[in-house]
Protein backbone atom coordinates (compact mmCIF):
# COMPACT_ATOMS: atom_id res chain seq x y z
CA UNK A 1 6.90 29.79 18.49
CA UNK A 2 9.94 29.00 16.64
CA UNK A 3 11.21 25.53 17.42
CA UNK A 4 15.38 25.10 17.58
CA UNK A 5 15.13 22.29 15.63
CA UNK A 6 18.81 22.47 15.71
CA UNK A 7 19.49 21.04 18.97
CA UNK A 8 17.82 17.65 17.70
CA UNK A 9 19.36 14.54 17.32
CA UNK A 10 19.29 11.29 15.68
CA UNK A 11 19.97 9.67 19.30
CA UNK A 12 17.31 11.75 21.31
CA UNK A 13 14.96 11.37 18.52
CA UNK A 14 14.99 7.58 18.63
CA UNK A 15 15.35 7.80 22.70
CA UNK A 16 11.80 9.52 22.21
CA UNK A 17 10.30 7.29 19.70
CA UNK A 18 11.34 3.88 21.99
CA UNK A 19 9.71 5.52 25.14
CA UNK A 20 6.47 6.20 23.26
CA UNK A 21 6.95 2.67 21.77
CA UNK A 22 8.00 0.73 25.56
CA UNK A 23 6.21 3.40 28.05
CA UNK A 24 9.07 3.30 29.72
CA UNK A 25 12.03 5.47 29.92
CA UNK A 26 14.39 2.68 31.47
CA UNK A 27 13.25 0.24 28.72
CA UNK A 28 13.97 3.24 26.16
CA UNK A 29 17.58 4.09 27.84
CA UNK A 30 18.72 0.25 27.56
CA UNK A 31 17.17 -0.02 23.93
CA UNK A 32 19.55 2.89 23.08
CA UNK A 33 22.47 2.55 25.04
CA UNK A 34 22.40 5.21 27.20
CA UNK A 35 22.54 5.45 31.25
CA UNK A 36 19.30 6.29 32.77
CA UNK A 37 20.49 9.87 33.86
CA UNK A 38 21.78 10.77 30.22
CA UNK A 39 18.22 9.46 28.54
CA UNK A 40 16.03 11.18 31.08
CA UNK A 41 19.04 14.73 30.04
CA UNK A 42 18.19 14.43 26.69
CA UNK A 43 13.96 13.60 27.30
CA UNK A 44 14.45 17.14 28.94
CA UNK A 45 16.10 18.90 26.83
CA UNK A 46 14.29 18.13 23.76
CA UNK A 47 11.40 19.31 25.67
CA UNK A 48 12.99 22.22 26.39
CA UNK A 49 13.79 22.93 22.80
CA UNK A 50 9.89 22.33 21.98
CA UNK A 51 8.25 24.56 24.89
CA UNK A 52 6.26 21.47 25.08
CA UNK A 53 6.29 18.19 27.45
CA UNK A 54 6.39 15.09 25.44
CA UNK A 55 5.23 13.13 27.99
CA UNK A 56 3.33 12.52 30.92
CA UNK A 57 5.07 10.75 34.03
CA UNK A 58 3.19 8.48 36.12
CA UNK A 59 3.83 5.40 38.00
CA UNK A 60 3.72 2.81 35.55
CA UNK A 61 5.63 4.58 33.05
CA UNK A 62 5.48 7.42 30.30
CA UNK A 63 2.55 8.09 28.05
CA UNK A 64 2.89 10.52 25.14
CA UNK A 65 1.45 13.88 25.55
CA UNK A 66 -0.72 15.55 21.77
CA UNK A 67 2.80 16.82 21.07
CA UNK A 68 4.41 13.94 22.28
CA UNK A 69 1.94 11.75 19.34
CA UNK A 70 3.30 14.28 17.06
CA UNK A 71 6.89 13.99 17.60
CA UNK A 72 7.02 10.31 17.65
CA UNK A 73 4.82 10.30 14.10
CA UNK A 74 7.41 12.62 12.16
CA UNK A 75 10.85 11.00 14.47
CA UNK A 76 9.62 7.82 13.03
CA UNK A 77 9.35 8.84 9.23
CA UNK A 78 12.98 10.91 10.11
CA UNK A 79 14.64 7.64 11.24
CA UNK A 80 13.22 5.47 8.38
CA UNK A 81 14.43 8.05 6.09
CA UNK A 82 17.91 7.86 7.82
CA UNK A 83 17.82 3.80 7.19
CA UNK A 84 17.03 4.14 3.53
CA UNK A 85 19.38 6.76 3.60
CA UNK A 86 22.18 4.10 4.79
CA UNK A 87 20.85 1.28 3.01
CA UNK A 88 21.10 3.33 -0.36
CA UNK A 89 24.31 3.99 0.37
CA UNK A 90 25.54 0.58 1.21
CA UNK A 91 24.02 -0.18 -2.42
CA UNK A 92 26.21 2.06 -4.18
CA UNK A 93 28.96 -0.10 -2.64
CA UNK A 94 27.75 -3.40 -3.88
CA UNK A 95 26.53 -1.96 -7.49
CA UNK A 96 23.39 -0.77 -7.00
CA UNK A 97 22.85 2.51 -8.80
CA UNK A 98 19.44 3.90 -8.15
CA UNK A 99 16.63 3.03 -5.92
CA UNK A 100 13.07 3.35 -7.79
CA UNK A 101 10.15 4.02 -5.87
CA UNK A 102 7.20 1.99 -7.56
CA UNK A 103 4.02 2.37 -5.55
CA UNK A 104 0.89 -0.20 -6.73
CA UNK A 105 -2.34 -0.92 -6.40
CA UNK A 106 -3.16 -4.68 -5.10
CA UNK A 107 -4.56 -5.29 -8.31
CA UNK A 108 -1.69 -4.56 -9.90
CA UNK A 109 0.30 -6.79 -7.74
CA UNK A 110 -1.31 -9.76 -7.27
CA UNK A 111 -1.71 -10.64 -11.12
CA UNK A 112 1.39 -8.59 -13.20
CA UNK A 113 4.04 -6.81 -11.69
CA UNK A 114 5.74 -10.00 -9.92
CA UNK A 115 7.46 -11.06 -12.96
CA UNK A 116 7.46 -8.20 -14.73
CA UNK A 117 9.82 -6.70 -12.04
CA UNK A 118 11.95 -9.75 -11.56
CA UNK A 119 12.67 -9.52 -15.37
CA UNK A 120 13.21 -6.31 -15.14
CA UNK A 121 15.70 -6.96 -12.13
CA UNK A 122 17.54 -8.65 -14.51
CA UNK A 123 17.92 -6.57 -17.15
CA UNK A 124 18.81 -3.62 -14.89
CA UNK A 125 20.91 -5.50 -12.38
CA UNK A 126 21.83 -1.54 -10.87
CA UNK A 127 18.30 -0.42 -10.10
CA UNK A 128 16.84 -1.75 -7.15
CA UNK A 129 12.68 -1.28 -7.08
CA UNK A 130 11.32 -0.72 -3.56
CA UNK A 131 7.84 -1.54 -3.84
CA UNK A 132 4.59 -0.19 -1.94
CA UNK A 133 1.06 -1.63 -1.92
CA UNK A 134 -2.16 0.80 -1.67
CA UNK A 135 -5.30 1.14 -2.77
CA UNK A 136 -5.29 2.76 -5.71
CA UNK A 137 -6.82 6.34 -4.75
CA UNK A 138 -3.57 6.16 -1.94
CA UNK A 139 -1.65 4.87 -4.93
CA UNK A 140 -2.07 8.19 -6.90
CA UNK A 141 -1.85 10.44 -3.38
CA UNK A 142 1.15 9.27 -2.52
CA UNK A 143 2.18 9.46 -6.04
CA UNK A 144 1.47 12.97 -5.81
CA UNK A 145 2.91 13.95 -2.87
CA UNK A 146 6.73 12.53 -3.98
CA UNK A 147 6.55 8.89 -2.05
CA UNK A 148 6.91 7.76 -5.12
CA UNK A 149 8.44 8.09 -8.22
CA UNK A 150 6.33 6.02 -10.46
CA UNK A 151 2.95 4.43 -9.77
CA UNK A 152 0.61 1.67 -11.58
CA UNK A 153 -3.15 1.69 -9.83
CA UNK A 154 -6.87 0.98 -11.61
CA UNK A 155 -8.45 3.28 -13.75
CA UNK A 156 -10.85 5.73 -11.77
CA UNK A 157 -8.76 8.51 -9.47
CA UNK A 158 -8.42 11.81 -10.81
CA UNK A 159 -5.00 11.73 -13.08
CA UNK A 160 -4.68 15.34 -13.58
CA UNK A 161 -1.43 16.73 -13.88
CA UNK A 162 0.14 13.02 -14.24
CA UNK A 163 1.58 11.61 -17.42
CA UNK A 164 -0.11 8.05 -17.53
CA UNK A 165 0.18 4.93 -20.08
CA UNK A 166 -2.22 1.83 -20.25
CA UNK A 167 -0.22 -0.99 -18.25
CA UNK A 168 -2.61 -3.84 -18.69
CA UNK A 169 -6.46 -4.70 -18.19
CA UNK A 170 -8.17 -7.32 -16.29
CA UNK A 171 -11.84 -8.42 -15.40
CA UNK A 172 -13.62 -8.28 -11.80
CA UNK A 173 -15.99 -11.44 -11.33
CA UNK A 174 -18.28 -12.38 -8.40
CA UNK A 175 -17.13 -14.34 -5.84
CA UNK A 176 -19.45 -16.55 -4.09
CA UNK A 177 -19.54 -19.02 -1.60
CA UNK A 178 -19.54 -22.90 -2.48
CA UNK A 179 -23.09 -24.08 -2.96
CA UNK A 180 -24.86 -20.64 -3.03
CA UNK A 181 -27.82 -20.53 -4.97
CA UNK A 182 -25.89 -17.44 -7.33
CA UNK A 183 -23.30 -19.97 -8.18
CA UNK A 184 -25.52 -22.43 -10.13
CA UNK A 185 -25.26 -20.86 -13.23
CA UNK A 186 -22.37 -19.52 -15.34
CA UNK A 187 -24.21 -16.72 -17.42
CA UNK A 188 -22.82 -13.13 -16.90
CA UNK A 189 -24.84 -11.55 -13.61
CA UNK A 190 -25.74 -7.61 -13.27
CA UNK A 191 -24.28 -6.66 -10.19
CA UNK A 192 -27.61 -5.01 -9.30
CA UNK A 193 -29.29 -8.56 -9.24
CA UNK A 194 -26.79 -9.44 -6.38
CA UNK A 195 -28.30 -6.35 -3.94
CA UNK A 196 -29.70 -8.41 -1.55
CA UNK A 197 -26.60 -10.08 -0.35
CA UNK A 198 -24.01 -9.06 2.18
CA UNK A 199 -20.91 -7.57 0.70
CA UNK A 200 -17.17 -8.77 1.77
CA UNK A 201 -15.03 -5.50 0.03
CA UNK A 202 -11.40 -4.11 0.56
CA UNK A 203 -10.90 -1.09 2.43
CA UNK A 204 -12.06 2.34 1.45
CA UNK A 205 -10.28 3.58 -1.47
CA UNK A 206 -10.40 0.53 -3.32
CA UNK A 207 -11.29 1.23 -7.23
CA UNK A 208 -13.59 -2.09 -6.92
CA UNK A 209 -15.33 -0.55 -3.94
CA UNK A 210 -15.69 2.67 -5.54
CA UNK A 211 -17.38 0.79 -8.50
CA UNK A 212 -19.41 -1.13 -6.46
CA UNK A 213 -21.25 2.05 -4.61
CA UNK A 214 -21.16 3.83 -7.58
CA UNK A 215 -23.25 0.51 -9.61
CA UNK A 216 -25.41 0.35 -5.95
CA UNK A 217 -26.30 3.96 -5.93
CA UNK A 218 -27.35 3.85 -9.75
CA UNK A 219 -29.45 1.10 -8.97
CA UNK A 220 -31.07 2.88 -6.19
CA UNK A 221 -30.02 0.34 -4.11
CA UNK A 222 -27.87 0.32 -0.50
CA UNK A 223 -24.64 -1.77 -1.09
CA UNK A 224 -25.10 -3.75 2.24
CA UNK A 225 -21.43 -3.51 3.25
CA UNK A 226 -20.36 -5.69 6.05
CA UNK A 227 -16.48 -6.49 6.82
CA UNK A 228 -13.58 -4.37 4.94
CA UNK A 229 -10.19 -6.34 4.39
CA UNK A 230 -7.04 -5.19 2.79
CA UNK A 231 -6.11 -8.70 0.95
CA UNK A 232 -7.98 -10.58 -1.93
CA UNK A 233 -7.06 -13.72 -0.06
CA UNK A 234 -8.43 -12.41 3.10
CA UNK A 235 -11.74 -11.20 1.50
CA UNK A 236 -11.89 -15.05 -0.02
CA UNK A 237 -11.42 -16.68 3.77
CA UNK A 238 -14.33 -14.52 4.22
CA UNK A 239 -16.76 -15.68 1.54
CA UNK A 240 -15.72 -19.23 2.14
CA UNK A 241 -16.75 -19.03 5.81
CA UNK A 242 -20.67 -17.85 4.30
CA UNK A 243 -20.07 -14.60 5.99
CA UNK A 244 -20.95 -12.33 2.62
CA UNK A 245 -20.20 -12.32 -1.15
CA UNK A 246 -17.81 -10.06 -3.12
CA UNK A 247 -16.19 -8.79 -6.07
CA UNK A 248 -12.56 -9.45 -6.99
CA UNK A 249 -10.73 -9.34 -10.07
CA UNK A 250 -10.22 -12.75 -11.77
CA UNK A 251 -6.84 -13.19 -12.71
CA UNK A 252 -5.40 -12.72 -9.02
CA UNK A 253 -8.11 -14.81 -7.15
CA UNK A 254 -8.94 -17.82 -9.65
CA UNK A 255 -6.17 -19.98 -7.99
CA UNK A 256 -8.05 -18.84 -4.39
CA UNK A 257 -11.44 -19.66 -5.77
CA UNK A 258 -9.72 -23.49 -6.94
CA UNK A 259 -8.07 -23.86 -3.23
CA UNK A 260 -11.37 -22.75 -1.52
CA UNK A 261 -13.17 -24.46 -3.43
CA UNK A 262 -15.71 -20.55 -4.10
CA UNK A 263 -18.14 -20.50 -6.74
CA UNK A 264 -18.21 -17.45 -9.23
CA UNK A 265 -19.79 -15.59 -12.14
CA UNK A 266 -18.58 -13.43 -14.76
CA UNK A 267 -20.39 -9.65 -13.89
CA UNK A 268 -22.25 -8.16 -17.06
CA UNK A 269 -21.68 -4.71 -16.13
CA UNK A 270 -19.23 -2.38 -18.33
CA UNK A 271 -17.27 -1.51 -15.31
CA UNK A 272 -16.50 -5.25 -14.55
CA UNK A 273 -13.64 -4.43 -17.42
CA UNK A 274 -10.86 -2.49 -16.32
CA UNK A 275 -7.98 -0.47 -17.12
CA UNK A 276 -4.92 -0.58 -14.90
CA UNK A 277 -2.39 2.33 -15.78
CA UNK A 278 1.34 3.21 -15.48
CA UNK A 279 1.83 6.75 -14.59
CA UNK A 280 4.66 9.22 -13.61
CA UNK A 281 4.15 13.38 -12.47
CA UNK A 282 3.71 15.54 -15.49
CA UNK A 283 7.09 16.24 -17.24
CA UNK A 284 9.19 13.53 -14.94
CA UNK A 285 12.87 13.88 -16.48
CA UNK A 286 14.53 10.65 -14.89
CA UNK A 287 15.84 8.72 -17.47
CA UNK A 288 15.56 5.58 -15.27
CA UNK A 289 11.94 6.43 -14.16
CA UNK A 290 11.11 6.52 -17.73
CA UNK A 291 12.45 3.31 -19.02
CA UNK A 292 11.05 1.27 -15.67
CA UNK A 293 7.37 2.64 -16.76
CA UNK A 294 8.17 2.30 -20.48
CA UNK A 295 9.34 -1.98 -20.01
CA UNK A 296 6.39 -2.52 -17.54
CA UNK A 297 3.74 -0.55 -19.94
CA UNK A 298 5.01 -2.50 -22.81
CA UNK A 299 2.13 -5.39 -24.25
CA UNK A 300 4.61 -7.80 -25.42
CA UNK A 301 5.90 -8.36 -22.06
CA UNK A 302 5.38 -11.95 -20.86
CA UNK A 303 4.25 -12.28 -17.64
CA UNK A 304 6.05 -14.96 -17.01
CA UNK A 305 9.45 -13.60 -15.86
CA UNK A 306 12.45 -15.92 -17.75
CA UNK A 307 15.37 -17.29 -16.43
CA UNK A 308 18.81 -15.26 -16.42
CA UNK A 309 21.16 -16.19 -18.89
CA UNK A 310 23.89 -18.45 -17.42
């Protein structure tokens, strides 16, 4: 069937999106501005210009149909499109040039870019960076797929057909709870000898995670997973509470381990030293891509972001 995708609007498509969001077409209608009569019109006719029902009616309200879960999905990525689209433009009024997208692993995040990118703020005063945190396998996905423009994630996902550069290294460490018996001594650990315990880990996707089964299944061992977080200070709540022990890197959760008052242990493992890199698609000709990823994979940067001139 060929959809008349012409007969689509902004203002029916975020009608749509606000009944799937409220269950309620009335709620929807006053949300947008519209009379009752004209919101349930244009419900209809986008149906119409689908061949399928969006949603179902029943007394308590409106609950989206398969294609009605479909709609809303893609409507919603169509209107934040539209509000980039405006806020880009209101940019240009007030300066701003380009808009970089820079997508990151949490890694990354949590102990460089920060300062890196307010430095880099104000060198470039017309770029504005919009910034997006995934794990890193997501990282390089959505690098792929043009969600991004440039991307800096952990060593480990398959980089073919992207042109990377070494942004920086760090060191994962194991995180323990306060008094556990691991935590006694300060000698490097094998992460094998730490088998037995109950893990605390990020969510799937994670380059630590993927290091951590990879180190488990060596060892002929089961990595005894049990709670997934997305947030290094999240995971740390969790191994102060007792509930497990983890592996985090050490330069973003050494302040959390002080405040918590965690134990930890350097990891003798090779993996436990990592490469974070700076990467771009294949043959990227932006001029302003290239000098973001060439200033954030420089090693003389400080990361300590200095004050602008006055």
């Amino acid at each position: 069937m060929n959809y008349n995708l012409a007969r689509f609007d902004l203002v029916s498509v975020r009608l749509a999106v606000a009944c799937a969001q409220t269950g309620s077409l009335t709620a929807a209608a006053r949300d947008s501005h519209l009379a009752l009569a004209a919101a349930s019109r244009r419900i209809r006719e986008l149906e119409d210009a689908l061949g399928d029902a969006l949603f179902e009616r029943h007394a308590r309200g409106l609950l989206p149909t398969a294609a009605g879960r479909v709609f809303v999905k893609h409507g919603l990525t169509l209107l934040q499109t539209m509000e980039q689209l405006g806020g880009e433009l209101a940019d240009l009024r007030r300066g701003i040039a380009r808009h970089i997208r820079l997508c990151a692993s949490s890694a990354a995040i949590s102990q460089f870019l920060p300062p890196l990118l307010a430095r880099y703020g104000e060198l470039h005063p017309q770029v504005h960076i919009d910034l997006e945190e995934q794990v890193s396998e997501a990282v390089v996905t959505t690098l792929r797929e043009g969600r991004a423009d440039a991307a800096v994630f952990v060593e480990g996902p398959d980089t073919t057909g992207l042109d990377t550069r070494l942004f920086r290294e760090d060191e994962l460490v194991l995180i323990l709870p306060a008094g556990h018996a691991l935590a006694r001594s300060k000698a490097p650990l094998a992460f094998a000898d730490a088998l037995d315990e109950e893990w605390i880990s990020l969510t799937t996707g994670a380059a630590m995670l993927q290091k951590q089964q990879q180190a488990a299944l060596a060892a002929n061992r089961p990595l005894k997973l049990r709670m997934q977080v997305r947030s290094f200070d999240a995971v740390c709540h969790m191994v102060a509470s007792g509930l497990g022990v983890a592996v985090l890197p050490k330069g973003a959760t050494l302040p959390l381990i002080k405040s918590m008052k965690l134990g930890w242990r350097p990891l003798s493992d090779g993996w436990a030293k990592r490469r974070l890199l700076a990467a771009t698609m294949a043959g990227q000709p932006d001029a302003a891509i290239a000098t973001l990823v060439d200033f954030l994979a420089q090693p003389s940067q400080n990361a300590k972001a200095r004050s602008p001139k006055r």
